[in-house]
Protein backbone atom coordinates (compact mmCIF):
# COMPACT_ATOMS: atom_id res chain seq x y z
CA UNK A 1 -7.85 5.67 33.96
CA UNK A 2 -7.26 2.07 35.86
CA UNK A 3 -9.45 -0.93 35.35
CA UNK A 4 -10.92 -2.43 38.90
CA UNK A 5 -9.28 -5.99 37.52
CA UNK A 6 -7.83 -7.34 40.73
CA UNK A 7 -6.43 -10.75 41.28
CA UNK A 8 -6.63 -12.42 45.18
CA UNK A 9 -3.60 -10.85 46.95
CA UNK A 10 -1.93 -9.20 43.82
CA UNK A 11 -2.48 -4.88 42.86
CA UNK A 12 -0.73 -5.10 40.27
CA UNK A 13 -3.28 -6.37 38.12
CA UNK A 14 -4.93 -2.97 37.43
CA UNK A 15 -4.60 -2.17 34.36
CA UNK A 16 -4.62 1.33 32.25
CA UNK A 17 -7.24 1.33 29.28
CA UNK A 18 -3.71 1.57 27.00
CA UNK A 19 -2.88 -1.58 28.56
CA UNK A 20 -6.16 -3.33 28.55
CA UNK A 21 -6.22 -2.76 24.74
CA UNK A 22 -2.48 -3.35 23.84
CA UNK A 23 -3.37 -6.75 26.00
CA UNK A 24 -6.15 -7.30 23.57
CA UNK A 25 -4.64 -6.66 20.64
CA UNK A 26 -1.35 -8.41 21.11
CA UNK A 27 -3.10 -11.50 22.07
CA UNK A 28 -5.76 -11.37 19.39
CA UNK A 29 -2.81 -11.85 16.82
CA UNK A 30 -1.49 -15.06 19.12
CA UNK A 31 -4.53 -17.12 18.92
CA UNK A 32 -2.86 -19.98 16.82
CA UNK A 33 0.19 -19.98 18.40
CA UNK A 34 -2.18 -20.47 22.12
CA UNK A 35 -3.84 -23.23 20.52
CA UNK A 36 -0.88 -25.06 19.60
CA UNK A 37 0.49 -26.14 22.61
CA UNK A 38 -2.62 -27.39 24.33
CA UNK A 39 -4.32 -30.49 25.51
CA UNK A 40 -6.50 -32.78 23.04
CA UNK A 41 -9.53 -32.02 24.78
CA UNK A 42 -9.09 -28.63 24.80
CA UNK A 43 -11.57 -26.98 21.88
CA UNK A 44 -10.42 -24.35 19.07
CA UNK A 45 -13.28 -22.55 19.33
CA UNK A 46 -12.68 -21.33 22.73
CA UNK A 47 -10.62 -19.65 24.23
CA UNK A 48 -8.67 -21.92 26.85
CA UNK A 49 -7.59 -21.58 29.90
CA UNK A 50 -4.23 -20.90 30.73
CA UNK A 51 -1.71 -19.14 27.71
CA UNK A 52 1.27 -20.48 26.91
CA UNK A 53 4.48 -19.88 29.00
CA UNK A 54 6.30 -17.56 26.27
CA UNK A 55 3.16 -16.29 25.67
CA UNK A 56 2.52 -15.04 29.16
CA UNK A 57 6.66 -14.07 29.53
CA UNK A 58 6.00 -11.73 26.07
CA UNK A 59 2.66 -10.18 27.34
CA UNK A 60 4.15 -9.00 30.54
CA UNK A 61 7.41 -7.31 29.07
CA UNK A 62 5.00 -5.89 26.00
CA UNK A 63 2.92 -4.79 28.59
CA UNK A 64 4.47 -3.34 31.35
CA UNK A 65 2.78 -5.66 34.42
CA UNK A 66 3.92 -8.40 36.38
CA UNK A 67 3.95 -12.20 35.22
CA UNK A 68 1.33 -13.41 37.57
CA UNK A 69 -1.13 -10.21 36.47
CA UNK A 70 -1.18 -11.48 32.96
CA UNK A 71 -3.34 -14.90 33.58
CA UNK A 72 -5.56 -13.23 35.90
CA UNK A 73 -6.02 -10.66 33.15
CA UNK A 74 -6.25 -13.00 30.70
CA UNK A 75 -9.05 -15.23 32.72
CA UNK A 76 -11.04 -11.60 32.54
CA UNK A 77 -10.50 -11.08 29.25
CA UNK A 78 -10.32 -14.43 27.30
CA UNK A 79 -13.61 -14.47 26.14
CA UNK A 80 -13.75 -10.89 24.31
CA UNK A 81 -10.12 -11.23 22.86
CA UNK A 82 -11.36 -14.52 21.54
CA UNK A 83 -13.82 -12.95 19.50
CA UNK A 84 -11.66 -9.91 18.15
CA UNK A 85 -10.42 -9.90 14.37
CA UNK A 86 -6.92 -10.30 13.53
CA UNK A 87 -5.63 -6.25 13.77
CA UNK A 88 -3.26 -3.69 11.69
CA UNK A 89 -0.71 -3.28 14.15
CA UNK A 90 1.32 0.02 14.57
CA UNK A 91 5.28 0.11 14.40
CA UNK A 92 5.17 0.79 17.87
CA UNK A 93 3.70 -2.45 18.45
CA UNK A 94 5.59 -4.00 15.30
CA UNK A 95 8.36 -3.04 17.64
CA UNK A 96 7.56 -4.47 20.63
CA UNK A 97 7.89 -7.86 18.84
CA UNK A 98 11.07 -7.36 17.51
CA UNK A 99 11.93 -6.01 21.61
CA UNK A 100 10.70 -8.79 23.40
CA UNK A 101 8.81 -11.53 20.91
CA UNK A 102 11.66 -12.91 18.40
CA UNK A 103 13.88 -14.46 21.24
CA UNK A 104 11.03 -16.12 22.40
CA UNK A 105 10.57 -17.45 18.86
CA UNK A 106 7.43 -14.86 18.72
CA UNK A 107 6.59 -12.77 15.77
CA UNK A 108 3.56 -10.27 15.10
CA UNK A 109 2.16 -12.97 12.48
CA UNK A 110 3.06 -16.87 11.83
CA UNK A 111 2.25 -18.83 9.00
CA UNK A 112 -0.45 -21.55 9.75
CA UNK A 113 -2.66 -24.02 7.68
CA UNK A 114 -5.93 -22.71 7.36
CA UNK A 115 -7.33 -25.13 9.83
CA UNK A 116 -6.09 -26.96 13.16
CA UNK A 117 -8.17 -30.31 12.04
CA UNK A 118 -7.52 -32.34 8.68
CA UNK A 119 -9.18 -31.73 5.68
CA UNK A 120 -8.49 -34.77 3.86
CA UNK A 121 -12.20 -36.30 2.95
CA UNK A 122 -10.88 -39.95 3.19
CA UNK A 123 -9.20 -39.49 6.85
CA UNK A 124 -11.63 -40.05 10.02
CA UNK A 125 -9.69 -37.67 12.21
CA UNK A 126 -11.97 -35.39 14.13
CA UNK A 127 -9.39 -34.31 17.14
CA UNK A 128 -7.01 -31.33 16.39
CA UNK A 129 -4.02 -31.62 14.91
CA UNK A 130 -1.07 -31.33 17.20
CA UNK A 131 2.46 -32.76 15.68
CA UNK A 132 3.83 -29.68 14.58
CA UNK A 133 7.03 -28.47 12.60
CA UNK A 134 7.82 -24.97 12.91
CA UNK A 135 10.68 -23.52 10.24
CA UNK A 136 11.83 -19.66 10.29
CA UNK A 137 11.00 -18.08 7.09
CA UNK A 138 10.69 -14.51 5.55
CA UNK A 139 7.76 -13.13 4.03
CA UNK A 140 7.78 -10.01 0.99
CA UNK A 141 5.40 -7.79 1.55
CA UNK A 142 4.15 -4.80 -0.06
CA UNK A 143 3.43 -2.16 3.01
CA UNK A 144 6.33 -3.58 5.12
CA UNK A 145 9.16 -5.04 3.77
CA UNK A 146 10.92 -8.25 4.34
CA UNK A 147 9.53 -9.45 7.24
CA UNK A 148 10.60 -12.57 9.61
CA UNK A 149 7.96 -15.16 10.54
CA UNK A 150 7.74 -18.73 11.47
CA UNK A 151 6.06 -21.59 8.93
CA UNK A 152 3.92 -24.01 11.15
CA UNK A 153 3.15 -27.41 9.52
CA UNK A 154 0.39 -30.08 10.44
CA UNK A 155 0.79 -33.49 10.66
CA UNK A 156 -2.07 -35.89 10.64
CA UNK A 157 -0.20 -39.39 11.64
CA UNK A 158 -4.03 -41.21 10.25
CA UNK A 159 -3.54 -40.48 6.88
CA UNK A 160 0.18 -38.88 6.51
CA UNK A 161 -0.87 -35.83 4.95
CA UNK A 162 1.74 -32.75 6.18
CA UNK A 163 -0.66 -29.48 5.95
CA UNK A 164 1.09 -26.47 5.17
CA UNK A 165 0.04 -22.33 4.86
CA UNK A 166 -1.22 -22.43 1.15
CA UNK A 167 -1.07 -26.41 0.20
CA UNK A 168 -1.20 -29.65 1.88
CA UNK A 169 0.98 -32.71 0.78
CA UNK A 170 0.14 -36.46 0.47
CA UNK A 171 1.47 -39.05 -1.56
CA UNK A 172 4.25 -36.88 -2.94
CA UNK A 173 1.06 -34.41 -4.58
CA UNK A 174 1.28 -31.02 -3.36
CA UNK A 175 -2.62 -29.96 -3.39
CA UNK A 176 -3.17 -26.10 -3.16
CA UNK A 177 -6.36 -24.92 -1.10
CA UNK A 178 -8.81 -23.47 -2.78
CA UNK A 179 -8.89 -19.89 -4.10
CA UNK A 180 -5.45 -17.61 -4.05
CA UNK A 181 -4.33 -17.17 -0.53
CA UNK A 182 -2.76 -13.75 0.72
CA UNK A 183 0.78 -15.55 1.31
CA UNK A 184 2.35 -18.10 -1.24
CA UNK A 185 5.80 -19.83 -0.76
CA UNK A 186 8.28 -19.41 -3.92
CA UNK A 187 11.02 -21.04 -1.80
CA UNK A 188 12.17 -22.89 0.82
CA UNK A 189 12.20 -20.09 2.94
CA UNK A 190 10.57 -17.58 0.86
CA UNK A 191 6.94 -16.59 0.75
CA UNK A 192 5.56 -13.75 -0.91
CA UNK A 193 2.53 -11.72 -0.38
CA UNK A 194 -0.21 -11.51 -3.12
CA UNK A 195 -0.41 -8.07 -3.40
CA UNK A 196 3.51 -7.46 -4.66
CA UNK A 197 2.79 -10.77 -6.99
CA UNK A 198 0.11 -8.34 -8.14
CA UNK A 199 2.71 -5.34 -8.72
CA UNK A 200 5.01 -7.76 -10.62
CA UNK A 201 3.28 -8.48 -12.96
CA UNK A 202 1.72 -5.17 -13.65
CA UNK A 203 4.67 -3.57 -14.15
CA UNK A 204 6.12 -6.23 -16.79
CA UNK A 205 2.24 -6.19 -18.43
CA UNK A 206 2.37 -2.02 -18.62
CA UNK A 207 5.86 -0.99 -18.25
CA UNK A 208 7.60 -3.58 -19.85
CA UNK A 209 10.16 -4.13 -16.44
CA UNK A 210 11.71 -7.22 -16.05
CA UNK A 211 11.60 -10.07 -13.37
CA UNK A 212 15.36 -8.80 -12.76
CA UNK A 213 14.81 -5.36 -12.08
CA UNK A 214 11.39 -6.40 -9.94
CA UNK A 215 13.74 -8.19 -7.80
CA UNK A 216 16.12 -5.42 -7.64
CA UNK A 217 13.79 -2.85 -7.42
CA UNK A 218 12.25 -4.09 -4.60
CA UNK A 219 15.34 -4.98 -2.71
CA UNK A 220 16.49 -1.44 -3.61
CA UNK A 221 13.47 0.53 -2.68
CA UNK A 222 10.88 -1.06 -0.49
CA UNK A 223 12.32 -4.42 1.47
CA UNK A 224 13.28 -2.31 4.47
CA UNK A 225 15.84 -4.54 5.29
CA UNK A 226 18.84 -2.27 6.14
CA UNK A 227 15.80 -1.15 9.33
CA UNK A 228 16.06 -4.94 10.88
CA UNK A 229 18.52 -6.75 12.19
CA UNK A 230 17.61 -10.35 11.57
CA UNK A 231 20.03 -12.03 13.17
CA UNK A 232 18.25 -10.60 16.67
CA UNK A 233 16.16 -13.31 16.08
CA UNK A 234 18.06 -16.06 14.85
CA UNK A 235 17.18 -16.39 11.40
CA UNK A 236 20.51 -16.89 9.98
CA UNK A 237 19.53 -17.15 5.85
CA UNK A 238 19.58 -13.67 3.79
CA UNK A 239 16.54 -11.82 2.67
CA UNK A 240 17.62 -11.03 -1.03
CA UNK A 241 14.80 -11.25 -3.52
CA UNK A 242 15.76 -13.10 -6.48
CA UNK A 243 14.47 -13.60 -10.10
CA UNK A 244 13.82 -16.82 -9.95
CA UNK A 245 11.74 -15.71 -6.54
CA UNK A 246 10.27 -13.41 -8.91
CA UNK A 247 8.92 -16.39 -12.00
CA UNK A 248 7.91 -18.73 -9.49
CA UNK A 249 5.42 -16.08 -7.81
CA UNK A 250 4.54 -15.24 -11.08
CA UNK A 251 3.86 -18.74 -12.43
CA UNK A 252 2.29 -19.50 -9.07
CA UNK A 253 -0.27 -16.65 -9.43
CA UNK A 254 -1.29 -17.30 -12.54
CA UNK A 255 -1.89 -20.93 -12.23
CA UNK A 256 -3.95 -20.68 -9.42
CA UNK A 257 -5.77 -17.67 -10.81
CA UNK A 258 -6.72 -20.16 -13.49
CA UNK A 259 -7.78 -23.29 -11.24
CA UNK A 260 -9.80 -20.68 -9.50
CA UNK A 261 -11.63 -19.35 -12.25
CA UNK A 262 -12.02 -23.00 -13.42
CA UNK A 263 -13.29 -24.19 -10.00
CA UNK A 264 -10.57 -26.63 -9.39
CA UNK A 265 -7.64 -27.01 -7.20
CA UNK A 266 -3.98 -26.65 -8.99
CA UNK A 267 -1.93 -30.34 -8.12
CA UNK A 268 1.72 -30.20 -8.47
CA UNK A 269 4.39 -32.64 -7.82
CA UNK A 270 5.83 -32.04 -4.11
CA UNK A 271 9.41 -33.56 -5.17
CA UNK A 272 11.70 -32.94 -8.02
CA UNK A 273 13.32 -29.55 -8.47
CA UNK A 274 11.70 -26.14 -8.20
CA UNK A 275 11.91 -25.50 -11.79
CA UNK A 276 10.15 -28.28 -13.10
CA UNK A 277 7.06 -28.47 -10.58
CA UNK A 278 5.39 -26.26 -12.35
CA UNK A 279 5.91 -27.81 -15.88
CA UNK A 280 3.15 -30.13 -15.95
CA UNK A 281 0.47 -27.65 -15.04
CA UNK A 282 1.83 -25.19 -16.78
CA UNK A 283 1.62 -27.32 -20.20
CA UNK A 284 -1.94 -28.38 -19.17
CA UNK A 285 -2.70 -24.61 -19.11
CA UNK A 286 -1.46 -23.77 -22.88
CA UNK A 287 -2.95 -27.03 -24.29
CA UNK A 288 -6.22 -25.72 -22.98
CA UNK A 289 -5.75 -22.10 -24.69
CA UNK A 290 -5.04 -23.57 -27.80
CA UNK A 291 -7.95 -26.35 -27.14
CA UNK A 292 -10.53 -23.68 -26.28
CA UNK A 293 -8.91 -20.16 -26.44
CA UNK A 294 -8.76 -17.44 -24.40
CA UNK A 295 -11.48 -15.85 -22.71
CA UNK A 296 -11.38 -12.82 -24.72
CA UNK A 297 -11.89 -15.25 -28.56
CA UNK A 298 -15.76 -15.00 -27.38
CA UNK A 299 -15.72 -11.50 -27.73
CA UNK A 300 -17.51 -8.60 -30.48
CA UNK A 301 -19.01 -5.58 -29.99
CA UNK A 302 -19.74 -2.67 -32.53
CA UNK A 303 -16.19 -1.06 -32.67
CA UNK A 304 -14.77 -4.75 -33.47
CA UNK A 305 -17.53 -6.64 -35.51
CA UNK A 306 -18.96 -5.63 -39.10
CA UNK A 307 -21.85 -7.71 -40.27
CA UNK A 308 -22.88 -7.15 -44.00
CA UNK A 309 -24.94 -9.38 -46.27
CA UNK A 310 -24.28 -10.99 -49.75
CA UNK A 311 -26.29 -10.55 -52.80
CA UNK A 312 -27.56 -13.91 -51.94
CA UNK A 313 -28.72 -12.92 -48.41
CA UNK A 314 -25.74 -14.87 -46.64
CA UNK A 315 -24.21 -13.21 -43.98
CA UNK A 316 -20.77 -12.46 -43.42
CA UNK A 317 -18.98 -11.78 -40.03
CA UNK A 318 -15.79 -9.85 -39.87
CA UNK A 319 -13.21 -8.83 -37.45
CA UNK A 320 -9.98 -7.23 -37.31
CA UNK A 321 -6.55 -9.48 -36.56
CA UNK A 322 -3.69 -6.95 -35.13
CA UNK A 323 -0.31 -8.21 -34.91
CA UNK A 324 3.17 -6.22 -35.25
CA UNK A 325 4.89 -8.21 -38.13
CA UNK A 326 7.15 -10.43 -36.35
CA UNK A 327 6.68 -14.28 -34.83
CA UNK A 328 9.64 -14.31 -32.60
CA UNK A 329 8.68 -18.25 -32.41
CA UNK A 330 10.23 -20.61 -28.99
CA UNK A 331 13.19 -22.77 -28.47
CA UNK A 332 13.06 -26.04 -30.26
CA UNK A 333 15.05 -29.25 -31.71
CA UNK A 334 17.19 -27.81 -34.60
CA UNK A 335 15.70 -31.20 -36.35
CA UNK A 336 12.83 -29.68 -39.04
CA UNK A 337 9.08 -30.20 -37.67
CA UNK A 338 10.74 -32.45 -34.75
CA UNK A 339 7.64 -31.28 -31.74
CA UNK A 340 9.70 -32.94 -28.69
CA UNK A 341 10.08 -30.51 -26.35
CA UNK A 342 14.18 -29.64 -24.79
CA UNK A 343 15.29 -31.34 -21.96
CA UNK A 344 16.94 -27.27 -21.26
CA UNK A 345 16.48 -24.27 -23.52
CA UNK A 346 20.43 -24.32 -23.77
CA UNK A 347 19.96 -27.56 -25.79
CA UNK A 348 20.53 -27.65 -29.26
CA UNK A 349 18.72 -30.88 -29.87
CA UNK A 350 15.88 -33.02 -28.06
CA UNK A 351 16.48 -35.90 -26.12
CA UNK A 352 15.29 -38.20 -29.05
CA UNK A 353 18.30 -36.37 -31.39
CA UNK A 354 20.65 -35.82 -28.84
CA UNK A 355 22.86 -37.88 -30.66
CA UNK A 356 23.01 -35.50 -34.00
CA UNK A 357 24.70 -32.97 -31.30
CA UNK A 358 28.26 -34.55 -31.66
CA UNK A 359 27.83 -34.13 -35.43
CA UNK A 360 29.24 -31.21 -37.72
CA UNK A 361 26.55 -28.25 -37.75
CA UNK A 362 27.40 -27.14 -41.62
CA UNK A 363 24.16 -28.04 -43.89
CA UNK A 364 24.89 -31.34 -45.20
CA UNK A 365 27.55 -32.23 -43.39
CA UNK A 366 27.79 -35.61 -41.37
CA UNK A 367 31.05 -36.26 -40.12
CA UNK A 368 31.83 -35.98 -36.63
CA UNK A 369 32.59 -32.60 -34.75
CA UNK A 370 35.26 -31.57 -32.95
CA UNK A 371 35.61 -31.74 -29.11
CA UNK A 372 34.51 -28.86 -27.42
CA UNK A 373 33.45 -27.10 -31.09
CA UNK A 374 30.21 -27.59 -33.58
CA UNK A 375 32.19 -27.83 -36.68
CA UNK A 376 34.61 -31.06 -38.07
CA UNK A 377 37.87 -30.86 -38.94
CA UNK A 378 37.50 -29.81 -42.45
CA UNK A 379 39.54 -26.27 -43.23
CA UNK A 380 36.53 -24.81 -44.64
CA UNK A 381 34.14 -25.68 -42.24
CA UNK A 382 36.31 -24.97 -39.25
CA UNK A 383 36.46 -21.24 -40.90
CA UNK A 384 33.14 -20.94 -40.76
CA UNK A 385 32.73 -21.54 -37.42
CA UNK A 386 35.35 -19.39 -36.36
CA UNK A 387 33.88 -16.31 -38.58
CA UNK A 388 30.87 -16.91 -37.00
CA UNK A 389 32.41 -16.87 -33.11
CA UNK A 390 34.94 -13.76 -34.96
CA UNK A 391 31.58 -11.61 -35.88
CA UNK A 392 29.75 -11.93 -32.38
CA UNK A 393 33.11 -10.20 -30.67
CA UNK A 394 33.82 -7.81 -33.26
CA UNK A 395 33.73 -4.41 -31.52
CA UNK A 396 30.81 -3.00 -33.03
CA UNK A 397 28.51 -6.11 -31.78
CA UNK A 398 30.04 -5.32 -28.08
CA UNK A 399 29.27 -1.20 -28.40
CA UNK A 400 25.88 -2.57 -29.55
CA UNK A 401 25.05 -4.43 -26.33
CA UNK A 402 26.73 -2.34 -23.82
CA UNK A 403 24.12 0.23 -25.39
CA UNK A 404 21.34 -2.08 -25.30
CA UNK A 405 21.93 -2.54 -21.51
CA UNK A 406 22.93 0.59 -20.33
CA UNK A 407 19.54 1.55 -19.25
CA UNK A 408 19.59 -1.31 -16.46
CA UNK A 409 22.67 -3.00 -15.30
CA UNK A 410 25.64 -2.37 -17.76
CA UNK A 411 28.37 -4.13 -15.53
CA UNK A 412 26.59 -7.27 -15.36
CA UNK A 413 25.80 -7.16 -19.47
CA UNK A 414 29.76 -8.24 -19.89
CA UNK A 415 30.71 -10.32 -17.63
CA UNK A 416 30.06 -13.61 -18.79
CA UNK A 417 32.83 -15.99 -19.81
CA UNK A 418 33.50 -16.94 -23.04
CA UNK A 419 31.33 -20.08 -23.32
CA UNK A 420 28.24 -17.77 -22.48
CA UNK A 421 29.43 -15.28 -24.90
CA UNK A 422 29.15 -18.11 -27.43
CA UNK A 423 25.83 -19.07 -26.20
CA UNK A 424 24.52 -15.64 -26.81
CA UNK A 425 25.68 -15.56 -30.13
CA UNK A 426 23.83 -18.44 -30.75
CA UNK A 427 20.79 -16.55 -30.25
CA UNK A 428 20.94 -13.86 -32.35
CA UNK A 429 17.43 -13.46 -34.62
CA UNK A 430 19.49 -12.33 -38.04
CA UNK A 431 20.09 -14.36 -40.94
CA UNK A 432 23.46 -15.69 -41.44
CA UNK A 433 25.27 -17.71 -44.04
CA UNK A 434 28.81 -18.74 -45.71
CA UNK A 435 30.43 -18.56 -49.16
CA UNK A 436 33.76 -20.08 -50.12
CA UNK A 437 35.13 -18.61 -53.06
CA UNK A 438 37.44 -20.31 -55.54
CA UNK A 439 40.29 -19.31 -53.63
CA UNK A 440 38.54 -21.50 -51.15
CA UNK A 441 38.36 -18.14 -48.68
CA UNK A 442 35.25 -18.08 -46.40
CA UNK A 443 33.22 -14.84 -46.13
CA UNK A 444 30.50 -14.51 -44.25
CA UNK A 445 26.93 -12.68 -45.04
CA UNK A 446 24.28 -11.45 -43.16
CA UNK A 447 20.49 -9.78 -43.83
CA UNK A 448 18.23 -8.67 -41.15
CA UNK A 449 15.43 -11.38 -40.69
CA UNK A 450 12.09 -10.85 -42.55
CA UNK A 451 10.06 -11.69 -39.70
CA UNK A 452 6.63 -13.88 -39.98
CA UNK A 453 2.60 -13.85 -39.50
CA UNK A 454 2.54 -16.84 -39.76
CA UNK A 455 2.25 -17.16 -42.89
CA UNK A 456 4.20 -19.20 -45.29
CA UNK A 457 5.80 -16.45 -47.28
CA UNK A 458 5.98 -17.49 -51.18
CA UNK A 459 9.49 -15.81 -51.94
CA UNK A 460 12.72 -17.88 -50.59
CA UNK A 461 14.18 -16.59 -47.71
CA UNK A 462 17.80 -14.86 -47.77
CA UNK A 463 19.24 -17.94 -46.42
CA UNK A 464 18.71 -19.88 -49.57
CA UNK A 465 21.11 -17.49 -51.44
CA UNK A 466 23.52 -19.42 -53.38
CA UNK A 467 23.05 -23.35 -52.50
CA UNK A 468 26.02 -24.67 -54.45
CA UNK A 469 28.05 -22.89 -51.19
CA UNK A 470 28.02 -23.70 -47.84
CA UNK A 471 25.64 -22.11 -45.36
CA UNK A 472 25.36 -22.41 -42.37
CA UNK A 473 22.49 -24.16 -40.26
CA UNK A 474 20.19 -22.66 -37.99
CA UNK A 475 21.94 -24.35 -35.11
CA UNK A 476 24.64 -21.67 -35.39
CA UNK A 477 21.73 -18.54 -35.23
CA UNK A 478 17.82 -18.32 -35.89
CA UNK A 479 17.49 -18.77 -39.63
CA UNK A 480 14.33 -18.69 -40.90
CA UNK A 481 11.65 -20.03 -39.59
């Protein structure tokens, strides 16, 4: 079956109905990328005139018909593709993108602001934005893999705010749009879609999977990427998933989940490093769960809440606390009830006791340590250090961990240096401590630690055994806290 659509002078215009509605369809998903590229005057709302030169080279390869038949078909057919909704394309015609679209710097979806005007409320602006930056990106996506897109950003030269897919910028404040958006960037050239954000965090919520093996996972079993050849288009940065790719979706999600549910827009710093733009929100967020709880705290129902009443006819509310016995606690300064947060978690002290980091880490001891150690140059307290470093690479601890990571990744579980080694050690939750004897010999003890509910317990802990010897501090391992 033909369509009678004949331009003055050309046959070729007839079109099949497989044609007319591949025409349709193709174009429907171009509609920003038409709008880009013409005139002031010209109005978003309707369709214009004439498409794009790519546009118009990409139709008529996709197609199968002759340059010159695409604007006649086009003038025929502007007005009902205009009105179409954005479509679920087929491989077939995921294909014909990769064909004939990505060296014409085309793809089956681009990444746009929401709107072609600005939003700011303090700008006048009422023509369309038009000074544009395009950047190649990738996008993660559940259904298809990695997939390679362009990022468009809007410039409005009135007020100099840049407007990007999910956030605009001004002033150095990166504003996020309302709501969650079905696209977020975790990178420079890294966007993720919602959904898969969604898995992520399921899967470390239920099955206990971590960011690692998300990343892996995914790059493993559903990115695709050994079916496209990037480099046909001219993107020339990989498409590995990371971890940190991984945290920053997750952080991202959850923020804006919250400023959603709070009716507010989430405002982070555009500058500064990628893993400290999120800080600041991010401590707003706790403060307010400890301020006003969770939104669960509110919550009773028969199966949770006994009511009874006293001989005095006072009533009494109860409800059960459940909790597994252990406060695993966070990173802090090693200086007791210092609340100054770590410049890094691999810090030993805050930046208002960075000083006491040069200094011997033996309870009670003052004098200076040695370079490139935590202990002075006393004999005894230089054994203790060394039995400490001695026990973390005693054979037994090594069988221990290879074990502990066999189920994942064991060849990566050894193959730190010896500095992170050290570090590790340093992070171990027992209880350890030193006794000299009167031979002045160093032995060193351990117990497994008691755990906490946050309560203070009333016995003394196992590191207060024998305090005429020297123990060790809780800079060298957890202690008790």
């Amino acid at each position: 079956m033909r369509l009678p659509w004949l331009s003055p002078g050309c046959s070729d215009s007839k079109l099949t109905l497989a044609q007319a509605l591949l025409f349709s369809r193709l174009l429907s998903l171009l509609k920003d990328d038409i709008l880009l590229v013409q005139p002031l005057r010209v109005s978003t709302d309707e369709a214009p005139t004439i498409l794009p030169p790519s546009v118009s080279e990409f139709m008529a390869d996709a197609v199968g018909i002759a340059l010159d038949s695409v604007a006649s078909c086009w003038k025929k057919m502007k007005k009902d593709i205009w009105k179409l909704p954005i479509p679920t394309l087929s491989e077939e015609e995921e294909e014909l993108f990769r064909k004939y679209g990505w060296r014409r710097g085309i793809t089956s979806f681009s990444l746009y602001p929401p709107s072609h005007y600005c939003e700011n409320p303090a700008c006048c602006r009422l023509k369309p934005l038009k000074k544009a930056t395009t950047r190649q990106v990738i996008v993660y996506t559940l259904a298809k893999g990695v997939i390679p897109t362009y990022e468009i950003q809007l410039y409005c030269p009135d007020c100099n705010t840049t407007y990007f897919p999910d956030f605009s910028v001004c002033a150095g404040a990166r504003t996020y749009y309302g709501g969650i958006p079905p696209i977020m960037q975790v990178g420079a050239h890294q966007f993720v879609e919602r959904k898969l954000v969604g898995m992520w965090i399921s899967l470390m919520l239920v099955a206990w999977v971590s960011a690692t093996n998300c990343s892996r996972s995914y790059d493993m079993s559903l990115s695709e990427q050994d079916l496209r050849n990037f480099s046909d288009g001219g993107w020339q940065f990989g498409c590995i998933l990371t971890t940190d790719h991984v945290w920053d979706a997750f952080i991202l999600l959850t923020l804006l989940d919250h400023n959603e549910r709070q009716g507010t827009c989430l405002i982070i710093p555009h500058t500064g490093e990628q893993k400290t733009r999120f800080t600041a929100a991010m401590k707003a967020r706790n403060d307010e769960v400890v301020k006003r709880g969770q939104d669960v705290v509110g919550h009773c129902c028969d199966k949770c809440l006994r009511v009874w009443r006293e001989e005095g006819g006072a009533e009494r509310h109860i409800q059960p606390v459940v909790c597994d016995g252990l406060s695993m606690g966070h990173v802090r300064c090693q200086v007791a009830h210092c609340t100054t947060e770590l410049a890094s978690n691999r810090d030993r002290f805050c930046p208002d006791h960075a000083g006491q980091a040069s200094q011997c880490s033996i309870v009670g001891c003052n004098r200076p340590a040695r370079q490139d150690h935590k202990s002075c140059d006393l004999e005894a307290h230089t054994a203790m250090e060394r039995a400490h470093y001695e026990r973390g690479r005693a054979a037994f601890t090594l069988r221990e961990r290879l074990q502990r990571h066999r189920q994942t990744h064991p060849e990566n579980a050894l193959d730190g240096d010896e500095e992170e080694l050290d570090d590790e050690e340093d992070l171990r939750d027992d209880i350890e401590w030193f006794e000299t004897d009167a031979a002045g010999n160093v032995r060193v003890y351990s117990a497994d630690n008691p755990g906490s509910v946050g309560v203070v317990d009333s016995d003394l802990c196992e590191a207060s055994k024998a305090p005429a010897a020297f123990r060790e501090s809780s800079i060298f391992s957890a202690g008790c806290t």
